[in-house]
Protein backbone atom coordinates (compact mmCIF):
# COMPACT_ATOMS: atom_id res chain seq x y z
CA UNK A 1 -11.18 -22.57 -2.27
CA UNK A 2 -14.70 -23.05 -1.46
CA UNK A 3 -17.65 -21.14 -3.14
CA UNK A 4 -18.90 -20.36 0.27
CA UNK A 5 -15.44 -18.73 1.44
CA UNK A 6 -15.52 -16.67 -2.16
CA UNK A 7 -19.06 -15.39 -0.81
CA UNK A 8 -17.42 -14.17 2.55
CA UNK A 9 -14.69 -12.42 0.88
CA UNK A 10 -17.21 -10.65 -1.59
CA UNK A 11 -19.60 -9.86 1.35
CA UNK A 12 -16.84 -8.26 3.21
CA UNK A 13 -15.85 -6.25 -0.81
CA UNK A 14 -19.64 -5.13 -0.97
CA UNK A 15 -19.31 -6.37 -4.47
CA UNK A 16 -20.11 -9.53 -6.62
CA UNK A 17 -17.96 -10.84 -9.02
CA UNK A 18 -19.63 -11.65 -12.69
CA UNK A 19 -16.68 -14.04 -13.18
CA UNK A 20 -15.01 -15.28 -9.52
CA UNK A 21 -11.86 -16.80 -11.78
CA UNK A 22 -10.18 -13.02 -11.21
CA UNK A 23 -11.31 -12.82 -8.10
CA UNK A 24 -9.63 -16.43 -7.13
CA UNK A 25 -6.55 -15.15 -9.31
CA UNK A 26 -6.44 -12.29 -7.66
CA UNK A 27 -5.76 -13.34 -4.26
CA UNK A 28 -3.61 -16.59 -5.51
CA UNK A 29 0.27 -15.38 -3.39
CA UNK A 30 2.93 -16.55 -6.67
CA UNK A 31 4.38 -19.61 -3.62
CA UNK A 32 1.18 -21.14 -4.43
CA UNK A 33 1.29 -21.06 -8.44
CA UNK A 34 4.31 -20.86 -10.22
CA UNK A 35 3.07 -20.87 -13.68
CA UNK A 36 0.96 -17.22 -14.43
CA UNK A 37 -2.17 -17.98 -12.52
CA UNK A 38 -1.20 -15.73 -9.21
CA UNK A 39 -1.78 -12.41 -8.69
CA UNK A 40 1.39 -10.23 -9.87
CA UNK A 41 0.01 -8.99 -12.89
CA UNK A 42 -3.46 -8.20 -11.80
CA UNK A 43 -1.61 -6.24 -9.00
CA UNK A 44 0.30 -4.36 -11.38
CA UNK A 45 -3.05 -3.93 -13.08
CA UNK A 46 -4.89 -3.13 -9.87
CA UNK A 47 -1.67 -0.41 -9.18
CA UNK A 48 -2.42 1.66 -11.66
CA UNK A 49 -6.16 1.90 -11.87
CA UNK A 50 -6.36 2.53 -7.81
CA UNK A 51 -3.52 5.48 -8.54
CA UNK A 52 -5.73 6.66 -11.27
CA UNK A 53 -9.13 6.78 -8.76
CA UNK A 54 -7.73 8.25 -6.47
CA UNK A 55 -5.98 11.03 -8.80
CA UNK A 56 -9.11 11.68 -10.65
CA UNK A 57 -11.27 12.21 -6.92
CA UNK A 58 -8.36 14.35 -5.75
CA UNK A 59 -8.39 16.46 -8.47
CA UNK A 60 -12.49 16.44 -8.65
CA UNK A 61 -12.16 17.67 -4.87
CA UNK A 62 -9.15 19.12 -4.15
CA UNK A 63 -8.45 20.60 -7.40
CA UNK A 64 -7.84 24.05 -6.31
CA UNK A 65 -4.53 22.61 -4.29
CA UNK A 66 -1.33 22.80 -6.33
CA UNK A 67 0.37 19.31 -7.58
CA UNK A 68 2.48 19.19 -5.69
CA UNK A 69 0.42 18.78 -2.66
CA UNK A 70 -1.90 16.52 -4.58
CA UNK A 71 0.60 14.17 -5.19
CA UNK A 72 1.33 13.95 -1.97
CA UNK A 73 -2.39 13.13 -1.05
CA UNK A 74 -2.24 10.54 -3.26
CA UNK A 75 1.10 8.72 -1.71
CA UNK A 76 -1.35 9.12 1.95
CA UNK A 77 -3.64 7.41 0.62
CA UNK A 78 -1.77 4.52 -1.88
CA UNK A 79 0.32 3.39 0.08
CA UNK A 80 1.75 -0.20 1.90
CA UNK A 81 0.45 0.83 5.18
CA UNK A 82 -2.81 1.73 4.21
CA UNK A 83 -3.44 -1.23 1.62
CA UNK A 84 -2.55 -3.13 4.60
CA UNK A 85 -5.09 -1.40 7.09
CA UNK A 86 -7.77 -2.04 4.09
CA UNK A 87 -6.55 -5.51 3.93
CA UNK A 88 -6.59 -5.80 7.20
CA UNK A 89 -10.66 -4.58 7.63
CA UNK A 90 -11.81 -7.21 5.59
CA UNK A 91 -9.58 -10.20 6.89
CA UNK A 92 -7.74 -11.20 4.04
CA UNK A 93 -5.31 -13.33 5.10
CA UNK A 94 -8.10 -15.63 5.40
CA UNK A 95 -8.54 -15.83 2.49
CA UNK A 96 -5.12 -15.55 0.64
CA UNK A 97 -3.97 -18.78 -1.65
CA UNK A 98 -0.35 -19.24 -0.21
CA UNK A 99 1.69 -22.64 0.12
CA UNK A 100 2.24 -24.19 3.09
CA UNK A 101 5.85 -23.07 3.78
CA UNK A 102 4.93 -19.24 2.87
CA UNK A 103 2.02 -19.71 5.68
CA UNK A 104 4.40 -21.32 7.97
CA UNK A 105 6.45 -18.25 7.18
CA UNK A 106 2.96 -16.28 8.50
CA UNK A 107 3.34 -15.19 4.47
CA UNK A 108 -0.46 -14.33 5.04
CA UNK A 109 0.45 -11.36 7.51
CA UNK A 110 2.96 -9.71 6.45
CA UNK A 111 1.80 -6.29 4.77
CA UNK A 112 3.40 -6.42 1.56
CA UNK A 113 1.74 -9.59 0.88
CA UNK A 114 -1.59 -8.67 1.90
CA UNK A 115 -1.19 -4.85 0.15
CA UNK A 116 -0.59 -6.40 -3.20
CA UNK A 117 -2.81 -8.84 -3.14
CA UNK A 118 -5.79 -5.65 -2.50
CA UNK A 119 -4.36 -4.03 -5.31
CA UNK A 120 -4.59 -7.13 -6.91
CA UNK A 121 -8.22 -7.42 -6.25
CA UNK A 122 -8.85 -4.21 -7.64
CA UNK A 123 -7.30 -5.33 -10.95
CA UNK A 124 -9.70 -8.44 -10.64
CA UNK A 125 -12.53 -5.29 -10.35
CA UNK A 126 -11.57 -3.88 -13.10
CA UNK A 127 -11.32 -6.26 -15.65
CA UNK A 128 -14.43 -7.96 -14.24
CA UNK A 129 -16.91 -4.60 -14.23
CA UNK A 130 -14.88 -1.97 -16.42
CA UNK A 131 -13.67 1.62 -15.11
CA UNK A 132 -16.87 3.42 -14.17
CA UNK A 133 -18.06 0.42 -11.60
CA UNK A 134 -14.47 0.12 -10.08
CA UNK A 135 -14.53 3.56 -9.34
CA UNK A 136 -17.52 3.41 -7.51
CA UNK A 137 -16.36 0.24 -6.08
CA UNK A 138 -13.12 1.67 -4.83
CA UNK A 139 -13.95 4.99 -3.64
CA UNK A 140 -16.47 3.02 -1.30
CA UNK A 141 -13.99 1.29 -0.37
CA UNK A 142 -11.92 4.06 0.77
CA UNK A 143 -14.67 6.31 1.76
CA UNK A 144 -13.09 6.55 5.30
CA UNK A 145 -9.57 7.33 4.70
CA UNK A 146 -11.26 9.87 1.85
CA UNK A 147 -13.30 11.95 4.03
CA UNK A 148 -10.20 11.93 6.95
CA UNK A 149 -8.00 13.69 4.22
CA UNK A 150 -9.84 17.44 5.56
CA UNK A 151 -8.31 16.48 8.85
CA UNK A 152 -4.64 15.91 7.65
CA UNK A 153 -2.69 19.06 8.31
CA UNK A 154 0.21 17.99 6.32
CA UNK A 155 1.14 15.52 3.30
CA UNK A 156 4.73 15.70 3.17
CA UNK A 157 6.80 12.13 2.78
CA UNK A 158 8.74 11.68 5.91
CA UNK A 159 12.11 12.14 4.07
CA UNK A 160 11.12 15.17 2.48
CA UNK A 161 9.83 15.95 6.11
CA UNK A 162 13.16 14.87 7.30
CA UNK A 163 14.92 16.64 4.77
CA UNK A 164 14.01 20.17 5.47
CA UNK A 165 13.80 19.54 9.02
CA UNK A 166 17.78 19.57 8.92
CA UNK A 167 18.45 21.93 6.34
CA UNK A 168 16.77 24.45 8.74
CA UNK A 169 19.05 23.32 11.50
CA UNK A 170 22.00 23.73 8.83
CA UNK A 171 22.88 20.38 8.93
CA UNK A 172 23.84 18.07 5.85
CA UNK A 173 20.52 16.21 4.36
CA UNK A 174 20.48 12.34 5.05
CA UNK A 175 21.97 9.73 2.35
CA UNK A 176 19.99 6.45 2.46
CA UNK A 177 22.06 3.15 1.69
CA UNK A 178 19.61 0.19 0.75
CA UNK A 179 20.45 -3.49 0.26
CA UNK A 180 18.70 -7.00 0.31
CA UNK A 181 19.10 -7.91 4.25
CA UNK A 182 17.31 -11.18 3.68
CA UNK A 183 14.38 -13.66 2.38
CA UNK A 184 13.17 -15.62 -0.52
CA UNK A 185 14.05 -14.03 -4.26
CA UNK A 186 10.17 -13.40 -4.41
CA UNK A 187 10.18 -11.76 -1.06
CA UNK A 188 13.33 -10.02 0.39
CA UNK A 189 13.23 -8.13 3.14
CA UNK A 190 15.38 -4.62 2.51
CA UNK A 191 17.30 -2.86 4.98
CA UNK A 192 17.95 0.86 5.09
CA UNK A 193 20.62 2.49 6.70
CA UNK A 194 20.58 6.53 7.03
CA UNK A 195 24.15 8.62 7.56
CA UNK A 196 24.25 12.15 7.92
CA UNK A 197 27.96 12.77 6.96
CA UNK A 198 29.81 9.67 7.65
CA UNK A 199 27.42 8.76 10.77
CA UNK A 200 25.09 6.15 10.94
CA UNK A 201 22.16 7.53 12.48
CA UNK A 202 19.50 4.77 12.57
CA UNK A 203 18.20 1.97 10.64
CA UNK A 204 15.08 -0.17 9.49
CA UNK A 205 13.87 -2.79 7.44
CA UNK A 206 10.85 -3.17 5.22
CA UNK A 207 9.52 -5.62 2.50
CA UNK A 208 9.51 -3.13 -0.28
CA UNK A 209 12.55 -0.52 -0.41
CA UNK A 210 10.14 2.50 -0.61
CA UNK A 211 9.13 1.43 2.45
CA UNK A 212 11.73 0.89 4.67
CA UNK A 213 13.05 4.55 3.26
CA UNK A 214 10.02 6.03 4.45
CA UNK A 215 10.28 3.72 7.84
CA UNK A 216 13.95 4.92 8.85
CA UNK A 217 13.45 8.26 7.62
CA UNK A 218 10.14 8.32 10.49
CA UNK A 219 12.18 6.66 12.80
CA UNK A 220 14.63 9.59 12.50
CA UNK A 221 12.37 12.23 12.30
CA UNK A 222 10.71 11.23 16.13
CA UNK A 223 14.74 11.16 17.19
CA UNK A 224 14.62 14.50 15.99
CA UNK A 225 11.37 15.87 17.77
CA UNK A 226 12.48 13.92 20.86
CA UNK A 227 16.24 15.32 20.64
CA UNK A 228 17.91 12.17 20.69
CA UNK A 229 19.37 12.89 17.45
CA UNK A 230 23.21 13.42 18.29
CA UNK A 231 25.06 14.45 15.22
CA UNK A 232 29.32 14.97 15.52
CA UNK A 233 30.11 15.24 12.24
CA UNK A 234 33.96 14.46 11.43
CA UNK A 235 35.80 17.52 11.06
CA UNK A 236 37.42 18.38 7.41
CA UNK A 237 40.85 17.43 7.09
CA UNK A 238 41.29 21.85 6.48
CA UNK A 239 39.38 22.51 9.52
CA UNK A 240 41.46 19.94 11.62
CA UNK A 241 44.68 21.85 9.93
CA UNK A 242 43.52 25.14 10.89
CA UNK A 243 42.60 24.04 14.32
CA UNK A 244 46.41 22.37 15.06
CA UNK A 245 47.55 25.83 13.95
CA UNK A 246 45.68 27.64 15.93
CA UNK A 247 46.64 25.94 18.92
């Protein structure tokens, strides 16, 4: 990669790297390197500090909320979607280290690519300026989605959402089946199916399993507000005795 396109994507940080080897690690996808030069363990690196930020600044300014809803903050703010809309800000998948068949692939757009590879960065952050800087450095970064959080009325996950939404409508809670649907070993794409009894109800697909949970369990929830959510149980085998007799 060029110096000058290492000076864009540190413009666009609104930070300078002392050493720009992490920085080029960190947004290396592993289709480009297959020895330990790519980004996976500075994104498991950059994981944990950015969940450790964003606890300590929750509990700094919100620390008067229970954990519970704290937690759930925190999953609002570190999530796929949003490391994607971050990623997204700063255009990097313009600057992502991918081969040519995972850019063929459009590798470079797809938001679990580009959401690691932020964490990633901030991994590259920390190990290039220590904890105190990265902090600064990432709660810049998320300044906006920080000061939205007084405007969020509610913080529940979408299966927890979708959860008690049918428990108050006395109906059984959803089971989520998950498998590998299809992609690379490196990159599968996971499909989730939701049943509510025995029914099917909907289904979704996602790069990270998490995800597509959280996807089909939204997609549900909107079938719910909209009430297209038909739900005819099977009857018992008891219930369908009593009923013969009955009759």
């Amino acid at each position: 990669m060029f110096e000058k396109d290492i000076g864009k994507l540190e413009k666009a940080l609104g930070f300078t790297f002392k050493n720009r080897v992490l920085l080029v690690e960190a947004i290396t996808h592993k289709s480009f390197s297959s020895s330990e030069d790519n980004n996976q363990r500075l994104e498991f690196l950059g994981d944990s500090i950015l969940n450790t930020i964003i606890s300590e600044y929750l509990f700094d300014e919100f620390g008067h909320d229970n954990e519970g809803k704290m937690t759930s903050m925190r999953a609002s703010l570190v999530n796929e979607n949003s490391l994607y809309e971050l990623a997204k800000k700063i255009k990097l998948n313009e600057f992502m280290l991918m081969s040519d068949e995972e850019i063929l692939r459009k590798g470079n757009l797809r938001k679990a690519a580009l959401s690691d590879t932020y964490e990633a960065i901030i991994g590259a952050i920390f190990l290039d300026q220590g904890y105190d800087k990265t902090k600064v450095i990432v709660t810049n970064l998320f300044i906006e989605e920080l000061k939205n959080l007084n405007n969020v009325k509610t913080f529940k996950d979408p299966k927890s959402e979708l959860q008690e939404s049918l428990q108050s409508m006395k109906i059984k809670p959803p089971k989520y089946i998950t498998s590998i649907k299809s992609g690379p070993p490196h990159n599968p794409l996971f499909e989730t199916k939701l049943f509510i009894g025995n029914k099917l109800i909907n289904k979704s697909e996602g790069f990270k399993k998490s995800d597509s949970e959280k996807k089909v369990a939204t997609d549900t929830l909107k079938m719910l507000e909209n009430n297209k959510l038909e739900i005819n149980e099977e009857k018992s085998l008891l219930k369908k005795i009593i009923d013969s007799l009955i009759r």
